[in-house]
Protein backbone atom coordinates (compact mmCIF):
# COMPACT_ATOMS: atom_id res chain seq x y z
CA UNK A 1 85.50 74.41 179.18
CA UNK A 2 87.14 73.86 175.82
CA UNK A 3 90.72 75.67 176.28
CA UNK A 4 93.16 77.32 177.72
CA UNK A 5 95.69 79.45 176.95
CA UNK A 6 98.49 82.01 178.72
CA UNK A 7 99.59 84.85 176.35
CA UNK A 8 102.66 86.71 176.49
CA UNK A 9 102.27 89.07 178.99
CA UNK A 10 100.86 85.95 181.64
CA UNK A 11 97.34 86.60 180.97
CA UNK A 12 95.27 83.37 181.48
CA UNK A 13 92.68 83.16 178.86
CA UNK A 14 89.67 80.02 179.05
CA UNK A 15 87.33 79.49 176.39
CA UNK A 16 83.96 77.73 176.91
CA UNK A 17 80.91 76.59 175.63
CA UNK A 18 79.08 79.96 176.91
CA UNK A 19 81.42 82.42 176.10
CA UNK A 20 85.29 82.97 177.51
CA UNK A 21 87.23 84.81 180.21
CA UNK A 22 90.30 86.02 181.38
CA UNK A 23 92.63 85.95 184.90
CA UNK A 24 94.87 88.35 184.78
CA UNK A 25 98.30 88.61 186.79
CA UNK A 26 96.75 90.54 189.35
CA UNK A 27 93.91 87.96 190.10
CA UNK A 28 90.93 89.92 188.52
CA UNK A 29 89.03 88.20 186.09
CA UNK A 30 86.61 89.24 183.19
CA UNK A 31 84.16 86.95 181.62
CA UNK A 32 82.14 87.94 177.71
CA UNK A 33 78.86 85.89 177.40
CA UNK A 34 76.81 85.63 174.42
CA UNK A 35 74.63 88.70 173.80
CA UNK A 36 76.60 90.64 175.55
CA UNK A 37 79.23 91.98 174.27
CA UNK A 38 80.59 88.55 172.78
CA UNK A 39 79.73 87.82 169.26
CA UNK A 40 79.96 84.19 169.45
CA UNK A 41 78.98 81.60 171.83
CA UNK A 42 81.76 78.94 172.19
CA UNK A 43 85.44 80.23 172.07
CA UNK A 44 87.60 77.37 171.11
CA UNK A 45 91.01 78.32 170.31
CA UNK A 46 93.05 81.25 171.19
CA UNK A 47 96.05 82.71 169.50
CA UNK A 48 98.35 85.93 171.17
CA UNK A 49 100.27 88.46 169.19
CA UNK A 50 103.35 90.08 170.82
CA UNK A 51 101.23 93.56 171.00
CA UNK A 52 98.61 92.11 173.40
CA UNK A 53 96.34 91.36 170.50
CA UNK A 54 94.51 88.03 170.90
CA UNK A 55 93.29 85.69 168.02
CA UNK A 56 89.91 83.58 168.77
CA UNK A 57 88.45 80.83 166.98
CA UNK A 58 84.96 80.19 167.73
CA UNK A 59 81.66 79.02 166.41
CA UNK A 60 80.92 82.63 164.67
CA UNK A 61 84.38 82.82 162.97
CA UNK A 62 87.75 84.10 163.38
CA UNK A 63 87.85 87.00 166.14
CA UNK A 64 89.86 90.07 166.90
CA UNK A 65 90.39 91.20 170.34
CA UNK A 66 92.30 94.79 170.16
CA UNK A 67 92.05 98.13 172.09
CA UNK A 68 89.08 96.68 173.87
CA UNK A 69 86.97 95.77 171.21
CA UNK A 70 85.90 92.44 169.10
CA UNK A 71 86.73 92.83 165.14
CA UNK A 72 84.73 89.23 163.71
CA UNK A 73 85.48 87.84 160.45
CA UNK A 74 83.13 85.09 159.32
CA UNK A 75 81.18 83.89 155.85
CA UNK A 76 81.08 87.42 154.89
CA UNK A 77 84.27 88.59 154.66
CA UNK A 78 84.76 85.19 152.77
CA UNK A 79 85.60 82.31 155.68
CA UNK A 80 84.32 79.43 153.81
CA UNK A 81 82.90 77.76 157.40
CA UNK A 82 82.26 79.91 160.83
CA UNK A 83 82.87 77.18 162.90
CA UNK A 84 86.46 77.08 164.01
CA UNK A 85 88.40 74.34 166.02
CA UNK A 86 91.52 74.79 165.85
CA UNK A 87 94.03 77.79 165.05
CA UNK A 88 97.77 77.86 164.31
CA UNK A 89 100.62 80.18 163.34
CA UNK A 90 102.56 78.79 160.39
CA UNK A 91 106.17 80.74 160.12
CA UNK A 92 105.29 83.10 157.56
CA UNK A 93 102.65 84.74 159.99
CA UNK A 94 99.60 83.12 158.34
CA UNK A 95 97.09 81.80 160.41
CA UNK A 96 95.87 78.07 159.78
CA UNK A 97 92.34 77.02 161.25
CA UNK A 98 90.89 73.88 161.10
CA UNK A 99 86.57 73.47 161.15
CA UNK A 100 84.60 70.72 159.87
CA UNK A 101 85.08 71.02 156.26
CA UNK A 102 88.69 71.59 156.26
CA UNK A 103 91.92 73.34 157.14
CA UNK A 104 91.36 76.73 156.00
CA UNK A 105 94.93 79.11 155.69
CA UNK A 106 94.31 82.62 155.78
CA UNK A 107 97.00 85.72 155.19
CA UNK A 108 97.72 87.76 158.45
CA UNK A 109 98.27 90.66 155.36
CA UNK A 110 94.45 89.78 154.15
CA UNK A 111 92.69 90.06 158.02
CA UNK A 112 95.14 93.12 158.34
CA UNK A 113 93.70 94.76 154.93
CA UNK A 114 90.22 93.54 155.55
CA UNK A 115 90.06 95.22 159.33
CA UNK A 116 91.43 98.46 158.30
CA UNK A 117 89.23 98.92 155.23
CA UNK A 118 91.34 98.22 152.16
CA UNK A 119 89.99 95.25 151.10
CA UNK A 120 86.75 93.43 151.32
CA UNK A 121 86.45 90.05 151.27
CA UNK A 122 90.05 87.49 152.30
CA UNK A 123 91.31 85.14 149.89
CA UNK A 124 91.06 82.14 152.04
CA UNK A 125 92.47 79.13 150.63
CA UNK A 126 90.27 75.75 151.90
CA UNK A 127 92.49 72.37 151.85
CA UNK A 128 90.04 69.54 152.15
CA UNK A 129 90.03 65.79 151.62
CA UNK A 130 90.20 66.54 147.84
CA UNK A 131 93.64 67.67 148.75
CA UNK A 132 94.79 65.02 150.57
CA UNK A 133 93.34 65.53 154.15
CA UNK A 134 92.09 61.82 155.47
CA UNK A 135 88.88 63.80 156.28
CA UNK A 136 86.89 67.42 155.71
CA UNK A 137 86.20 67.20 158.99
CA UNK A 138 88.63 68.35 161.45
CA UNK A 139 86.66 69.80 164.04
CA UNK A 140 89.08 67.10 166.89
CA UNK A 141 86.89 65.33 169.49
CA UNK A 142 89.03 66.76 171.85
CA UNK A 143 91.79 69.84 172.69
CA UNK A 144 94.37 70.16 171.16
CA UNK A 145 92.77 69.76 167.94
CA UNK A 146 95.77 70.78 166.36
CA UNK A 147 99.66 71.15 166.72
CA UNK A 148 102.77 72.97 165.09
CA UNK A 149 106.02 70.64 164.70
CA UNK A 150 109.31 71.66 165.45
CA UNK A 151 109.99 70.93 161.80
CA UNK A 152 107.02 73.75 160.77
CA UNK A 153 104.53 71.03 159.34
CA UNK A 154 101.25 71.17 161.27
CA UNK A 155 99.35 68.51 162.34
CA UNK A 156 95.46 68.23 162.69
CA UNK A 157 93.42 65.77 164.16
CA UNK A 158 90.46 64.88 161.56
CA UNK A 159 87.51 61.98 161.65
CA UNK A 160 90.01 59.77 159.81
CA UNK A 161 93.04 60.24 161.30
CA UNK A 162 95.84 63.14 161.51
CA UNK A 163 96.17 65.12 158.48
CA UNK A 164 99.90 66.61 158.24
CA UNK A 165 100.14 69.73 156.38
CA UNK A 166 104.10 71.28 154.90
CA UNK A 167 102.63 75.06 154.87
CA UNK A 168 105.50 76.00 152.34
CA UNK A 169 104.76 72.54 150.32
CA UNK A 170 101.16 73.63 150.12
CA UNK A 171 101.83 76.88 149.06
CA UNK A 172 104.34 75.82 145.90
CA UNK A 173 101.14 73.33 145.16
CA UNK A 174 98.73 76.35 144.80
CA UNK A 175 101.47 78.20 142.79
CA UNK A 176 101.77 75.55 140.12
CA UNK A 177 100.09 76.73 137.22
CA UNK A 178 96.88 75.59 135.76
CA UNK A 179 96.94 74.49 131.77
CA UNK A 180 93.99 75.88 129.93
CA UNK A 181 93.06 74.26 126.79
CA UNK A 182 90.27 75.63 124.32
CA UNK A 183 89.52 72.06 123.03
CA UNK A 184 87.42 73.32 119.79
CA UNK A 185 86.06 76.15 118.20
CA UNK A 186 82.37 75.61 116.14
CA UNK A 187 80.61 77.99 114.00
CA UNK A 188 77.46 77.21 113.14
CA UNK A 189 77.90 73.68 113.58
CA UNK A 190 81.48 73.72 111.88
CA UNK A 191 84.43 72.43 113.81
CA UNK A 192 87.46 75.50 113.16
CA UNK A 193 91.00 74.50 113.10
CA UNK A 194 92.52 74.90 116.80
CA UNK A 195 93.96 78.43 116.45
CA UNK A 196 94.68 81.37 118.15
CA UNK A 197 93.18 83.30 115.23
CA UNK A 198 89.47 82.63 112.74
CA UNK A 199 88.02 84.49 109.70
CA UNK A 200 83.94 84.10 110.11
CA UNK A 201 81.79 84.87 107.19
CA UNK A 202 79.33 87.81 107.64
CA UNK A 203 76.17 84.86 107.79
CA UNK A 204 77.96 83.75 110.90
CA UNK A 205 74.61 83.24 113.56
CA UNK A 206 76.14 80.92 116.59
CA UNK A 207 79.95 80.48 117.32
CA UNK A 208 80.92 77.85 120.23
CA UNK A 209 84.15 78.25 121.88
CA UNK A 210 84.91 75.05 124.57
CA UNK A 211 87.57 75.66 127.41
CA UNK A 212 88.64 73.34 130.21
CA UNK A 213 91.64 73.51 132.70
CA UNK A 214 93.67 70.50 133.75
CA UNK A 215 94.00 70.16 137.61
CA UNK A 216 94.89 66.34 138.32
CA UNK A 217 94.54 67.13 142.06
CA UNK A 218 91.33 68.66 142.40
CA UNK A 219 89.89 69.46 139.53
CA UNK A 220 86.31 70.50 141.00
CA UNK A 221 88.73 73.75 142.56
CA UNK A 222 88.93 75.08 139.46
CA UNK A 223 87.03 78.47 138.75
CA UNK A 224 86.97 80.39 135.55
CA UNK A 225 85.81 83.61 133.52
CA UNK A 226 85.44 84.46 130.22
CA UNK A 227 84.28 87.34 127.87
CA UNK A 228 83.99 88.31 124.32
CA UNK A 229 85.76 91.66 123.61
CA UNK A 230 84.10 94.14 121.31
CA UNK A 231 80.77 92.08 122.41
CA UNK A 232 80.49 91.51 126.49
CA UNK A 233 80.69 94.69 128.42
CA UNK A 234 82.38 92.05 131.60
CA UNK A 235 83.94 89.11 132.46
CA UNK A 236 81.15 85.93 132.89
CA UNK A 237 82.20 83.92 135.56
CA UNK A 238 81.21 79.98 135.75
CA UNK A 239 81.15 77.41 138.11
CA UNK A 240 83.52 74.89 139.10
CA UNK A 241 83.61 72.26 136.58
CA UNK A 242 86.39 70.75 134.05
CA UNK A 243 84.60 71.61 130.42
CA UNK A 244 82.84 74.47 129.61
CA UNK A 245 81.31 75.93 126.69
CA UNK A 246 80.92 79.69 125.69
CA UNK A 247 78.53 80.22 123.37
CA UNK A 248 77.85 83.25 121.20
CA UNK A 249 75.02 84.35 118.68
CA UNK A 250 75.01 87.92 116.26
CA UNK A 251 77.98 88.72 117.03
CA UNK A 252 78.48 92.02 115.47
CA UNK A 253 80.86 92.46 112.34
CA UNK A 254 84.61 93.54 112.83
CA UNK A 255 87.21 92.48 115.68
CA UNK A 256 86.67 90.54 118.47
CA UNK A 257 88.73 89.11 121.09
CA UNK A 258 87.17 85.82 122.88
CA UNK A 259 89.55 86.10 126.74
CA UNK A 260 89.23 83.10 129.29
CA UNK A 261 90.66 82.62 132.61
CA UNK A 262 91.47 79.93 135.29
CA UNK A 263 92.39 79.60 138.65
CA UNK A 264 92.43 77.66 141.89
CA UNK A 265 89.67 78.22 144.28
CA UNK A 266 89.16 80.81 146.00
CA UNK A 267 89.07 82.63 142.87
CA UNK A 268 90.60 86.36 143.74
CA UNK A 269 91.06 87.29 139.75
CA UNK A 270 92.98 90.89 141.22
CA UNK A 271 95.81 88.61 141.94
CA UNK A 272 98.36 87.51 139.25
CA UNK A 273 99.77 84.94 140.13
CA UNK A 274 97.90 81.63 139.57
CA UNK A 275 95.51 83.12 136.74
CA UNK A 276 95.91 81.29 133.46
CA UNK A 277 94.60 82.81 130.35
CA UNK A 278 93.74 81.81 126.77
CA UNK A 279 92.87 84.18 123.57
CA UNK A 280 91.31 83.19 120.77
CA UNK A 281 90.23 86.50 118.51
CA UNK A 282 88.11 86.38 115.50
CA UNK A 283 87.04 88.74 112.43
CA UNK A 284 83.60 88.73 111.27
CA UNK A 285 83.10 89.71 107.60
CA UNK A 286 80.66 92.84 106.94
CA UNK A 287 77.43 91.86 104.86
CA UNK A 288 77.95 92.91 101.46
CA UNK A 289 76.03 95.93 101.72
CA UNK A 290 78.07 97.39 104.11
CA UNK A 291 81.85 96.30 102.55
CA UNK A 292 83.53 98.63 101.03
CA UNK A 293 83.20 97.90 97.74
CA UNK A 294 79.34 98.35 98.33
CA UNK A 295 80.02 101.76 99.50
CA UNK A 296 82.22 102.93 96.61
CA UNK A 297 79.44 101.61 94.03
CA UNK A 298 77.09 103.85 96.59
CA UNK A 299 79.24 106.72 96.07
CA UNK A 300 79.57 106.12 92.27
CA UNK A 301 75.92 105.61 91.60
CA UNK A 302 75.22 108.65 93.63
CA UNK A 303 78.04 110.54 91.91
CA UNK A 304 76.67 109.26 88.16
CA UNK A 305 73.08 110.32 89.60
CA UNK A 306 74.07 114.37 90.72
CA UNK A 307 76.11 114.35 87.28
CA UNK A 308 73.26 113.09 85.10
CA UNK A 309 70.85 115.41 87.03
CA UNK A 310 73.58 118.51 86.77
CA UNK A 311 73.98 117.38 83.09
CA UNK A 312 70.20 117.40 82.52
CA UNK A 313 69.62 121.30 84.54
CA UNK A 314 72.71 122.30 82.32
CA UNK A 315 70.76 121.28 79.28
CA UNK A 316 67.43 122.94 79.88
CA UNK A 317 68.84 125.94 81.04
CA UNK A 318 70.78 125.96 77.50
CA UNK A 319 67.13 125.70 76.10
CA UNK A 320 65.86 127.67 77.96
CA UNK A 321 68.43 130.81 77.56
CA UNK A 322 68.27 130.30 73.78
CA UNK A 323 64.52 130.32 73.86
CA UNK A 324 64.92 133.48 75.75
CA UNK A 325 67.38 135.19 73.64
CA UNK A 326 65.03 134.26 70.70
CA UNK A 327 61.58 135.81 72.24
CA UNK A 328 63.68 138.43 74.55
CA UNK A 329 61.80 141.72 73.76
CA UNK A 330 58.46 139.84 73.10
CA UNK A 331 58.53 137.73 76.16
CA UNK A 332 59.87 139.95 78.96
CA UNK A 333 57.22 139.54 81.03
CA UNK A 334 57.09 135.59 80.41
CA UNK A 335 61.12 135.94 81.50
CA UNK A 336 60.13 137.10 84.96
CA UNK A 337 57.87 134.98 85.48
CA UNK A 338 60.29 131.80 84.93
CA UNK A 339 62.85 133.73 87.19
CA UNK A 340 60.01 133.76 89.80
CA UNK A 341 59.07 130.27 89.37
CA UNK A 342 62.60 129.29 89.82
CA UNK A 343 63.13 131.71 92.91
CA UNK A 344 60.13 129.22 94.82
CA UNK A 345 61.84 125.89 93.13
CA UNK A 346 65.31 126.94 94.86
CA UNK A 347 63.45 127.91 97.95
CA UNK A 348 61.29 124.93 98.09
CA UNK A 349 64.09 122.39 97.83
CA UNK A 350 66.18 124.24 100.35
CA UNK A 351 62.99 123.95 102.70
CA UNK A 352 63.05 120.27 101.63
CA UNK A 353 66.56 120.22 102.74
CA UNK A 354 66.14 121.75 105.75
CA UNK A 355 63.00 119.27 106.42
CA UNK A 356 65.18 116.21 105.95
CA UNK A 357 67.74 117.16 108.20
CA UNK A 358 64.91 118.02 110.96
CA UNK A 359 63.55 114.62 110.65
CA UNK A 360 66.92 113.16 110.76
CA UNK A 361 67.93 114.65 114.23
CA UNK A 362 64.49 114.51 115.46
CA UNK A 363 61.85 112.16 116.86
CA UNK A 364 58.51 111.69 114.66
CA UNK A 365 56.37 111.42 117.95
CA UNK A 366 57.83 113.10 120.28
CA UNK A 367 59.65 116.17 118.52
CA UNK A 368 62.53 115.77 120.39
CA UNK A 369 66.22 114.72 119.62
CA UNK A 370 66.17 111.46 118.51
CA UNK A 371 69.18 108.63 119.37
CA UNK A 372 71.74 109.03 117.23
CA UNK A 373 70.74 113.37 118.04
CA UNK A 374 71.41 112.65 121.73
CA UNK A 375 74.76 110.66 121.46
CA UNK A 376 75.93 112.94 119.15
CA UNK A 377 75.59 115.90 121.82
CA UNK A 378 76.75 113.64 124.66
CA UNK A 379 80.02 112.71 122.35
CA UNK A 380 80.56 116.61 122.25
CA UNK A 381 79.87 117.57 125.63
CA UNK A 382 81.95 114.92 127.14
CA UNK A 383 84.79 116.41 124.42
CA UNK A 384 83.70 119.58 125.82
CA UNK A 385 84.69 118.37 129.70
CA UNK A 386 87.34 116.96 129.17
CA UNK A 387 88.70 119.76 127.32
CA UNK A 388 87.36 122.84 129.62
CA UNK A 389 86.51 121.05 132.47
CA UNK A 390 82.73 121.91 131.86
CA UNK A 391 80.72 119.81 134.13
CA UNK A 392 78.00 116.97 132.51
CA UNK A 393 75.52 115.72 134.06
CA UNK A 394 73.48 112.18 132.56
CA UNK A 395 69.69 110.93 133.35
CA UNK A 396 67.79 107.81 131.63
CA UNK A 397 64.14 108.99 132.62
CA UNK A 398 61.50 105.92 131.94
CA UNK A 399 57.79 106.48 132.45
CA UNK A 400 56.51 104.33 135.00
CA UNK A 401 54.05 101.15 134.17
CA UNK A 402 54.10 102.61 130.48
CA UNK A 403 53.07 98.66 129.37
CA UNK A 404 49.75 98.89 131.61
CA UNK A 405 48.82 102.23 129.80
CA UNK A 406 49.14 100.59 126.31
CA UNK A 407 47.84 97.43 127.79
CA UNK A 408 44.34 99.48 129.01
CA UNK A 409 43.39 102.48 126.16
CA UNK A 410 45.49 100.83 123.22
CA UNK A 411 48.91 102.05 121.34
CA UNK A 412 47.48 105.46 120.19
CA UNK A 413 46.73 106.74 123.56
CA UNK A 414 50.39 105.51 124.54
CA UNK A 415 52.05 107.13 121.64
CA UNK A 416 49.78 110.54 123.13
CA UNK A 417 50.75 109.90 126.67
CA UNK A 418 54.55 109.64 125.04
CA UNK A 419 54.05 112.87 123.45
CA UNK A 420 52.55 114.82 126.46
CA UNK A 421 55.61 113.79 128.85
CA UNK A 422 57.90 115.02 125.70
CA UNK A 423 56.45 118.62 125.77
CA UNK A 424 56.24 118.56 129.47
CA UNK A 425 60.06 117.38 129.63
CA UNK A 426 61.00 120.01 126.90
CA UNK A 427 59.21 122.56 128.86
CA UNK A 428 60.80 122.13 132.53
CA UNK A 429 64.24 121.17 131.76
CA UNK A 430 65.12 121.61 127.66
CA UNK A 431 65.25 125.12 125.85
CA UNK A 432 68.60 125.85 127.72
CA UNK A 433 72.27 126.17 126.53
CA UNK A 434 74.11 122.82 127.16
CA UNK A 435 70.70 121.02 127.64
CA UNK A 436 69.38 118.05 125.48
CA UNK A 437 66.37 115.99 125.93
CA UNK A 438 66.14 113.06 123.43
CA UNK A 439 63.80 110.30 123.38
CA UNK A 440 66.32 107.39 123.32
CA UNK A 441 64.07 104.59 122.87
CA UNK A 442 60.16 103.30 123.52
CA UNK A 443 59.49 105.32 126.77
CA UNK A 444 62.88 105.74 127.52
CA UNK A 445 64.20 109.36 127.67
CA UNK A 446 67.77 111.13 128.01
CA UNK A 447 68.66 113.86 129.40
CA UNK A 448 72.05 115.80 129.22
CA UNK A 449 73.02 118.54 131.17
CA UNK A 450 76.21 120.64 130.69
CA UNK A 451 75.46 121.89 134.32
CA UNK A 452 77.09 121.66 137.89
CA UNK A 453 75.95 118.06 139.79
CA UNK A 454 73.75 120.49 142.20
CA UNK A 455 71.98 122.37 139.88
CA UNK A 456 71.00 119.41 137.20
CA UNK A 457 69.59 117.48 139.70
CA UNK A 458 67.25 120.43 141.23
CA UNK A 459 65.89 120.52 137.90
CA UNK A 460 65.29 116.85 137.45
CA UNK A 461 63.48 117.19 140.56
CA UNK A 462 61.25 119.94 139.17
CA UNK A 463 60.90 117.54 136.26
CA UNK A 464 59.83 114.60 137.90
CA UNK A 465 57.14 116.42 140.04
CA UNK A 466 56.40 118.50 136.83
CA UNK A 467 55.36 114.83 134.70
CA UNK A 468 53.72 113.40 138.07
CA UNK A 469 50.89 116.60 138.56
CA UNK A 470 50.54 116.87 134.44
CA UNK A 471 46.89 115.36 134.27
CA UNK A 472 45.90 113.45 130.66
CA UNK A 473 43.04 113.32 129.20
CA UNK A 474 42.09 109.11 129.08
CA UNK A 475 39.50 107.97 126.22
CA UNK A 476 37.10 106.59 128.86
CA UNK A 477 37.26 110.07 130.13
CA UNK A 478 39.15 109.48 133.23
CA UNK A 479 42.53 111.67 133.46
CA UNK A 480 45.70 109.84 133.74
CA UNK A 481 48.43 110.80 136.26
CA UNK A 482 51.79 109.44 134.85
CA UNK A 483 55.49 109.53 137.03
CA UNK A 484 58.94 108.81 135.61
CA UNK A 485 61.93 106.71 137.30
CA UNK A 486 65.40 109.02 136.51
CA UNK A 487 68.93 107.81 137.02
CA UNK A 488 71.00 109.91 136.97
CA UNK A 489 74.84 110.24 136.85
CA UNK A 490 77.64 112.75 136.39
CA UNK A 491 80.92 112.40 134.36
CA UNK A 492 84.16 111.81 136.17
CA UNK A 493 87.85 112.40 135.20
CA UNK A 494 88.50 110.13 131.82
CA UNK A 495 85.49 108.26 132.23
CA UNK A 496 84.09 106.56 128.74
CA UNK A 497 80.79 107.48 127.95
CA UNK A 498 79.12 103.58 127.79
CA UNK A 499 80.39 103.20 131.25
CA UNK A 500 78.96 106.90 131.95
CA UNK A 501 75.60 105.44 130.77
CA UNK A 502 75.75 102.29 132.50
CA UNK A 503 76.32 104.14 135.93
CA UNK A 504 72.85 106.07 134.97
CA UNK A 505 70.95 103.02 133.45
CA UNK A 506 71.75 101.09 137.02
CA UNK A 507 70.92 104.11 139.01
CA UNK A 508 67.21 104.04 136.89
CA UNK A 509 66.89 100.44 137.66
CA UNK A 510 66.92 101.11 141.26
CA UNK A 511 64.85 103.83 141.31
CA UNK A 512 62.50 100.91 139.67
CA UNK A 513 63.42 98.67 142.23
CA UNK A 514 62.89 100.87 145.64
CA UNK A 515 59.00 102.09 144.33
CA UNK A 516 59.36 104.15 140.86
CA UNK A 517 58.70 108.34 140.68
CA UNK A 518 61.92 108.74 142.27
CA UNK A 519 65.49 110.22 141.37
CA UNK A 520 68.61 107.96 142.14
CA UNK A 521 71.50 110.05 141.73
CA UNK A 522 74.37 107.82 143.68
């Protein structure tokens, strides 16, 4: 046997090596083994609540016993260690435990949150012999392995000697705040001036920023994130450490905002408190081509260009009226003529016209929308939703082992097999008001749907099995099945459209990842 313990209502509770049990007042007793009801297998500790509740520490974490039933917290609701010794009530209502690599405190709020759902992992804070603890291990060779003082401190027996612990000292240690220091900035090689704020030319290639935080007690506790705004889509955490460097190359042109951000370990980054946080932002010049200078000499040289080429028209047609007022009754028929040769010049350069703007919008290969096509009718349909409350539906469609096609019967049978799917997609799903299939990049393809969740999905299904039965026609005169992967994803309430994407683009890859020629729509 390992303990014992009498909650409020005279309950006699015994832990042991095999399990635990109970003698209650009327002299009945109940006994949990392992296996059997018990998720643990030694009970070492036991802490009551005033409602009857009862606290265990045991080798498989911290346990619940409530309304009949065991509620376990261990590694994965964040415990650092499952193996608990020792387990006291400080007098804010936190819970300290001790185990063999450390004294762990943990919020009576946090297991509260965690075992009704609204939160999913507890911020456990772990005080070890980097803290001042004469050992990690505090396991106790022997009951009590622990005690609360009259004065609050708590005491706890470790393998070199008692570590006492102030609860409310502790927690004004962890409040202190941490100083972060970007030590130097280099771009390209070139130390910058320490400063909140740096000019980079547009030739810019590979910018350096170096952060540490200053912790003289533990400094290995320390946990940070960073990320580059305008440039990383989410924070980039690191590990513990005391200098670290963040290093960036092609960053685009225009504003950016480099964020990092420290804290004591365990590193809970929704809290506030305890977070500190550096900026350093940056402006990367345009290449020259695209300044705007270079685009007013654009504009002028194509201005001087229409006006030389109006000037010239103006001129011939001068000639050419005074050549016709000369030779007017002679050359009548030679007049209509010219008038029908111009009729097929106008026609032909509005066909020209009409041509370029085709191949603008358009795929070469495919004959579908191309990119900047299908973000362009995204933009406006997600204007569109948020304005009428249309419905949108998103899908990234990729054709399955596409590499192993080019990889077999060469580029020009993949830039057919690419073509085929096109005309097959087009067929099954486009040709419909507030419907848009654009090839969006190598065999990637997008598909937009101004249509109810429901109904856009029953037609990527009919899509998907569409591609998978189309049969092509192989050079070594085999025929070649193909299937697509589709992600898909609808728009919610003021969502952006990158994060939009990024919901269907991660939905794809796990249609990759659980066997390909499937839809993942959630």
């Amino acid at each position: 046997m390992y303990v014992f313990h009498e909650s409020g209502i005279g309950e006699l509770w015994v832990g042991t090596s095999n399990g635990m049990a109970v003698m209650r007042r009327d002299g009945t007793v109940r006994t949990w083994k392992p296996k059997t009801g018990f998720p643990a297998v030694a009970a070492f500790d036991f802490l009551s609540d005033p409602d009857g509740s009862l606290w265990i520490a045991t080798d498989r974490g911290l346990l619940h016993w409530r309304d009949g039933r065991f509620v376990q917290f261990d590694h994965r609701q964040g415990l650092p260690n499952n193996r608990l010794f020792r387990l006291l009530e400080d007098e804010n209502g936190d819970f300290w435990a001790s185990s063999n690599r450390g004294v762990f405190r943990i919020s009576r709020l946090a297991l509260t949150a965690v075992e009704n759902g609204h939160l999913a992992r507890l911020p456990v804070e772990a005080f070890t012999h980097a803290d001042g603890l004469p050992s990690s291990q505090a396991n106790g060779a022997s009951a009590p392995a622990g005690w609360r003082m009259r004065d609050g401190k708590l005491w706890f027996a470790t393998a070199n000697g008692v570590g006492v612990i102030d609860p409310d000292d502790a927690r004004r240690q962890r409040a202190k705040g941490i100083t972060l220091v970007v030590e130097a900035v280099e771009a390209d090689g070139r130390v910058l001036p320490l400063q909140s704020y740096h000019a980079l030319p547009a030739d810019t290639r590979r910018v350096v920023i170096r952060f540490t935080g200053l912790n003289q007690r533990a400094p290995e506790r320390l946990r940070y994130r960073y990320r580059m705004v305008g440039f990383d889509r989410d924070w980039i955490e690191t590990d513990n450490g005391i200098a670290h460097d963040a290093v960036y190359t092609n960053l685009p042109s225009g504003q950016l905002r480099f964020e990092v951000q420290a804290m004591n370990a365990p590193a809970d980054w929704a809290r506030k408190e305890g977070v500190a946080t550096q900026t350093v932002a940056f402006d990367k010049a345009a290449p020259w081509w695209m300044r705007a200078w270079a685009m007013a000499a654009y504009l002028l040289l194509l201005g001087l260009a229409g006006w030389g080429v109006l000037t010239l028209l103006r001129r011939r047609q001068r000639q050419r009226q005074r050549r016709l007022e000369a030779l007017v009754d002679a050359r009548t028929s030679e007049l209509s003529e010219k008038n029908a040769q111009l009729e097929q010049a106008g026609e032909a350069h509005t066909r020209l016209l009409e041509q370029l703007a085709y191949q603008a919008r358009h795929d070469p290969l495919t004959r579908l929308a191309n990119r900047r096509a299908g973000d362009a009718f995204l933009a406006e349909a997600r204007e569109a939703s948020l304005r009428e409350g249309r419905p949108l539906c998103v899908a990234l469609l990729d054709i399955d082992h596409f590499k192993s096609v080019n990889d077999r019967y060469g580029h020009a049978f993949g830039d057919e097999v690419l073509s085929q799917v096109a005309a097959v997609a087009e067929r099954l799903a486009g040709g419909h008001d507030g419907v848009l299939i654009a090839r969006y990049g190598g065999e990637e393809f997008l598909v937009c749907q101004q249509l109810p969740w429901t109904v856009a999905r029953a037609r990527l299904e009919v899509l998907r099995e569409g591609i998978a039965q189309t049969a092509i026609d192989a050079p070594d005169g085999s025929q070649l099945h193909c299937t697509v992967s589709i992600g898909m994803a609808d728009l919610q309430p003021g969502q952006a459209l990158r994060d939009l994407l990024r919901e269907a683009d991660e939905r794809l890859y796990r249609a990759k990842q659980q066997g390909r020629n499937r839809l993942v729509s959630n």
